[in-house]
C-alpha atoms as a PDB file:
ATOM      1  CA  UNK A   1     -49.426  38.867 -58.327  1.00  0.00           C
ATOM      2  CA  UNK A   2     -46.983  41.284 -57.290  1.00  0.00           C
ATOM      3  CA  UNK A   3     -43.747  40.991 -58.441  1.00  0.00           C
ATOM      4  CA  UNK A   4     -40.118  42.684 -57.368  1.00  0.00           C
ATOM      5  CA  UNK A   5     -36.698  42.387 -58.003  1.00  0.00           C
ATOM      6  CA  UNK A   6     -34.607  43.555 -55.087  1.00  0.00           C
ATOM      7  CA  UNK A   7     -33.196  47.006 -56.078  1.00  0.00           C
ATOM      8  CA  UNK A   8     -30.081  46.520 -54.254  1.00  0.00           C
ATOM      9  CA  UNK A   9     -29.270  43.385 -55.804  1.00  0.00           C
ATOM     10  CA  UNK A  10     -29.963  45.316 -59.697  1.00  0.00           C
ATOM     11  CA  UNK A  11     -28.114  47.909 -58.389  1.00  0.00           C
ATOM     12  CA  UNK A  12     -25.184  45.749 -57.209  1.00  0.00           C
ATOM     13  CA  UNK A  13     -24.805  43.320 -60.297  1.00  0.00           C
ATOM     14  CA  UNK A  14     -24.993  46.606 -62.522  1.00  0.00           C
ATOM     15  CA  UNK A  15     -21.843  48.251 -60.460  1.00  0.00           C
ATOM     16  CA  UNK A  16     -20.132  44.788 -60.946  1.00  0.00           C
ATOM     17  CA  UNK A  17     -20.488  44.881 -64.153  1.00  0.00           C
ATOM     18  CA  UNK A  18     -18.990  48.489 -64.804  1.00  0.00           C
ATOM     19  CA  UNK A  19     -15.999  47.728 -61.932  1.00  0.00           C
ATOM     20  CA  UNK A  20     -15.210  45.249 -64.538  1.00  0.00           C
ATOM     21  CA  UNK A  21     -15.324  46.977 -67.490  1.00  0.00           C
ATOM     22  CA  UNK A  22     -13.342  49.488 -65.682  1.00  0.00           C
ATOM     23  CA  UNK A  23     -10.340  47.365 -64.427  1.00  0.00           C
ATOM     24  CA  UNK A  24     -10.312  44.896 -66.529  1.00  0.00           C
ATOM     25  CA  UNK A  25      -8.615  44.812 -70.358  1.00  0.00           C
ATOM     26  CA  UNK A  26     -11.098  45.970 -72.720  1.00  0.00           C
ATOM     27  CA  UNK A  27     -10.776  43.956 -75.685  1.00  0.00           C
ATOM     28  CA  UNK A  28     -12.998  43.906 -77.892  1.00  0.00           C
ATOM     29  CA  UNK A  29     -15.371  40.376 -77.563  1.00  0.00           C
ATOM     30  CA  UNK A  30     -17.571  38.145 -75.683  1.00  0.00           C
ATOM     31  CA  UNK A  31     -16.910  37.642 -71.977  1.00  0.00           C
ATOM     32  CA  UNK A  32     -19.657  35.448 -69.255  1.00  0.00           C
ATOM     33  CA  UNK A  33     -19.557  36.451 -65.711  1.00  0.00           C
ATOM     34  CA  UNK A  34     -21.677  35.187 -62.875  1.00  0.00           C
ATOM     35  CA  UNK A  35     -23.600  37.557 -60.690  1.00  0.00           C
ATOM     36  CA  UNK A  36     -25.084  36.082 -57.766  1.00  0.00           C
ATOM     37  CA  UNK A  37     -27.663  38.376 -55.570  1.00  0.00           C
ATOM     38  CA  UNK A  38     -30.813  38.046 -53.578  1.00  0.00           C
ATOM     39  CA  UNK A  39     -34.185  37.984 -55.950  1.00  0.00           C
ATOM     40  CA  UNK A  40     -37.170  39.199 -53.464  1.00  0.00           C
ATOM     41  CA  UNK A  41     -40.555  38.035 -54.496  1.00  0.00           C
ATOM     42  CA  UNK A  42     -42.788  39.185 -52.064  1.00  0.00           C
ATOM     43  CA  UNK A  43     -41.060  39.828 -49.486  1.00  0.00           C
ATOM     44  CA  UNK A  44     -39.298  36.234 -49.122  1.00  0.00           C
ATOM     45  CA  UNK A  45     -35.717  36.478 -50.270  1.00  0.00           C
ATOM     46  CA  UNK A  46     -34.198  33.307 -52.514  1.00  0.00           C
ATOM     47  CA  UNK A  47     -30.785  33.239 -53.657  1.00  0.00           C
ATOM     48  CA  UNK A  48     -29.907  33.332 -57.585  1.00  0.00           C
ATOM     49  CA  UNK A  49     -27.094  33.254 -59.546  1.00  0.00           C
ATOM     50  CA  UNK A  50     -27.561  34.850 -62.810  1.00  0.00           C
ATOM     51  CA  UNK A  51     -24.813  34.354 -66.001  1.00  0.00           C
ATOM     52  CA  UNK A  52     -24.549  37.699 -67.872  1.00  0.00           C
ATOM     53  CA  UNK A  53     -23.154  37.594 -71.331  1.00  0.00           C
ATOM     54  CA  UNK A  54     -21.024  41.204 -71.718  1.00  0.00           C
ATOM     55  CA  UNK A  55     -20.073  42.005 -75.367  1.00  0.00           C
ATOM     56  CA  UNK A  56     -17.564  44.820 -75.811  1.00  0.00           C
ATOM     57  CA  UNK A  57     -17.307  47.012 -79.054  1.00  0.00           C
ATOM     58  CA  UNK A  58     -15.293  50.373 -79.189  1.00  0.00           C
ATOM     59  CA  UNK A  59     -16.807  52.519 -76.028  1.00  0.00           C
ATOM     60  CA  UNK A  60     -20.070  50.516 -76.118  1.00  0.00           C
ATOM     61  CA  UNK A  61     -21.125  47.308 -73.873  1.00  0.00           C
ATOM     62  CA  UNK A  62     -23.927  45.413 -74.169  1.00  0.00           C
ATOM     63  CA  UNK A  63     -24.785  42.904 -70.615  1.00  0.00           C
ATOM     64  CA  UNK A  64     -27.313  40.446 -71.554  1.00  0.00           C
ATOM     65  CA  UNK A  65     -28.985  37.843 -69.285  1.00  0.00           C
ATOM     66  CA  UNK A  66     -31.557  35.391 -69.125  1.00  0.00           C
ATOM     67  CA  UNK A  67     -33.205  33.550 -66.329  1.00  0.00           C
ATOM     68  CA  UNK A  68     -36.202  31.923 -64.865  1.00  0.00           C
ATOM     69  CA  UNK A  69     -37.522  32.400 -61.415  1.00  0.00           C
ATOM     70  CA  UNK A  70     -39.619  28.987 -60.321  1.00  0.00           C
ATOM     71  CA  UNK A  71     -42.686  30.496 -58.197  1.00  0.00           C
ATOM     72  CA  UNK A  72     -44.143  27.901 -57.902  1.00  0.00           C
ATOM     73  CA  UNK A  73     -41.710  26.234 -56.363  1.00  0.00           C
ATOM     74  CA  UNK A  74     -41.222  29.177 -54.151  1.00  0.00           C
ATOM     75  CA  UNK A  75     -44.284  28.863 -52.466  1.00  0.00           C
ATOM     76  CA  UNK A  76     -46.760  30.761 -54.847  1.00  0.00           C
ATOM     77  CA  UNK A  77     -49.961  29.863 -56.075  1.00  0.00           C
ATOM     78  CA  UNK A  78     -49.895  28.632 -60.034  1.00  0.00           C
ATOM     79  CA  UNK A  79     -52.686  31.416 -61.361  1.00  0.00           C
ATOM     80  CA  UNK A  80     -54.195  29.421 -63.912  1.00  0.00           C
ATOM     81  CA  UNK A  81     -57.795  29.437 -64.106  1.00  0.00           C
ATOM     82  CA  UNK A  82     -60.512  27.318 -65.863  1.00  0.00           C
ATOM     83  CA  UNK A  83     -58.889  27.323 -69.253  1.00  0.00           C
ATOM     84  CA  UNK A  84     -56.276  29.617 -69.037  1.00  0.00           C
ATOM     85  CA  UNK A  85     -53.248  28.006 -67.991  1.00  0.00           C
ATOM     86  CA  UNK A  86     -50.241  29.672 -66.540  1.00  0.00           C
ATOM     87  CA  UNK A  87     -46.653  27.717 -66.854  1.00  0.00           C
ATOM     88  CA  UNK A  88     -44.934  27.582 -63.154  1.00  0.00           C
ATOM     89  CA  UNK A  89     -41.675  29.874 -63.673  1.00  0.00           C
ATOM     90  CA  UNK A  90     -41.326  32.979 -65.418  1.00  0.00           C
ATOM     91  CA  UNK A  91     -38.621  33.505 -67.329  1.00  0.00           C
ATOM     92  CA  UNK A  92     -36.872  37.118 -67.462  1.00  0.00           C
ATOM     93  CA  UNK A  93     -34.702  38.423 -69.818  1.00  0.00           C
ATOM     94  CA  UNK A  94     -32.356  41.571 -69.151  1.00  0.00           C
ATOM     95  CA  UNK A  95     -30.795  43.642 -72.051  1.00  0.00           C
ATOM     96  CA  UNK A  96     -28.336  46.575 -70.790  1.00  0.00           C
ATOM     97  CA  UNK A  97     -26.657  48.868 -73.144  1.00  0.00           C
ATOM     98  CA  UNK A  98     -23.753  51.278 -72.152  1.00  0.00           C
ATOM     99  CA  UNK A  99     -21.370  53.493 -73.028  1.00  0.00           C
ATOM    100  CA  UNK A 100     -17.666  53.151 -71.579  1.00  0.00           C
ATOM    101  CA  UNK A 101     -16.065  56.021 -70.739  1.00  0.00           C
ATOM    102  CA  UNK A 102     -12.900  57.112 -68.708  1.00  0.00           C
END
């Protein structure tokens, strides 16, 4: 199964995220932000919105997210076979590290 995130969507929710950092206060702490984008799976587009947790320390940033994408439920085949069994969403996990400069 092929899978692909839409490369303009990473690439706009990672600009977002360093627009903010930019303009923005940077004190030092835990900030959410919602990113919402177009997630391509092959070749059908679905809209997601996708909470990113953004921790700021000194000149470093950490972006972390977490989210599922239902397949299934998206019109894909469940893979499982005979006794291996496949759940019907993936989940994804996303772990950026920067540093913030001026």
């Amino acid at each position: 199964m092929e899978l692909t995130l839409n490369l303009a969507w990473a690439m706009l929710a990672l600009w977002m995220i360093c627009l903010w950092l930019r303009f923005l206060p940077q004190t030092p702490g835990d900030s959410t932000i919602q990113v919402k984008g177009i997630f391509t799976l092959l070749g059908t587009p679905h809209e997601i919105t996708v909470p990113i947790q953004v921790q700021l320390g000194g000149a470093n940033a950490i972006a972390k997210a977490h989210f599922v994408v239902p397949y299934v439920q998206w019109g894909l085949k469940n893979p499982s076979f005979m006794i291996w069994k496949a759940d019907n969403d993936v989940a994804i996990d996303l772990n950026l590290v920067g540093t913030i400069s001026k």
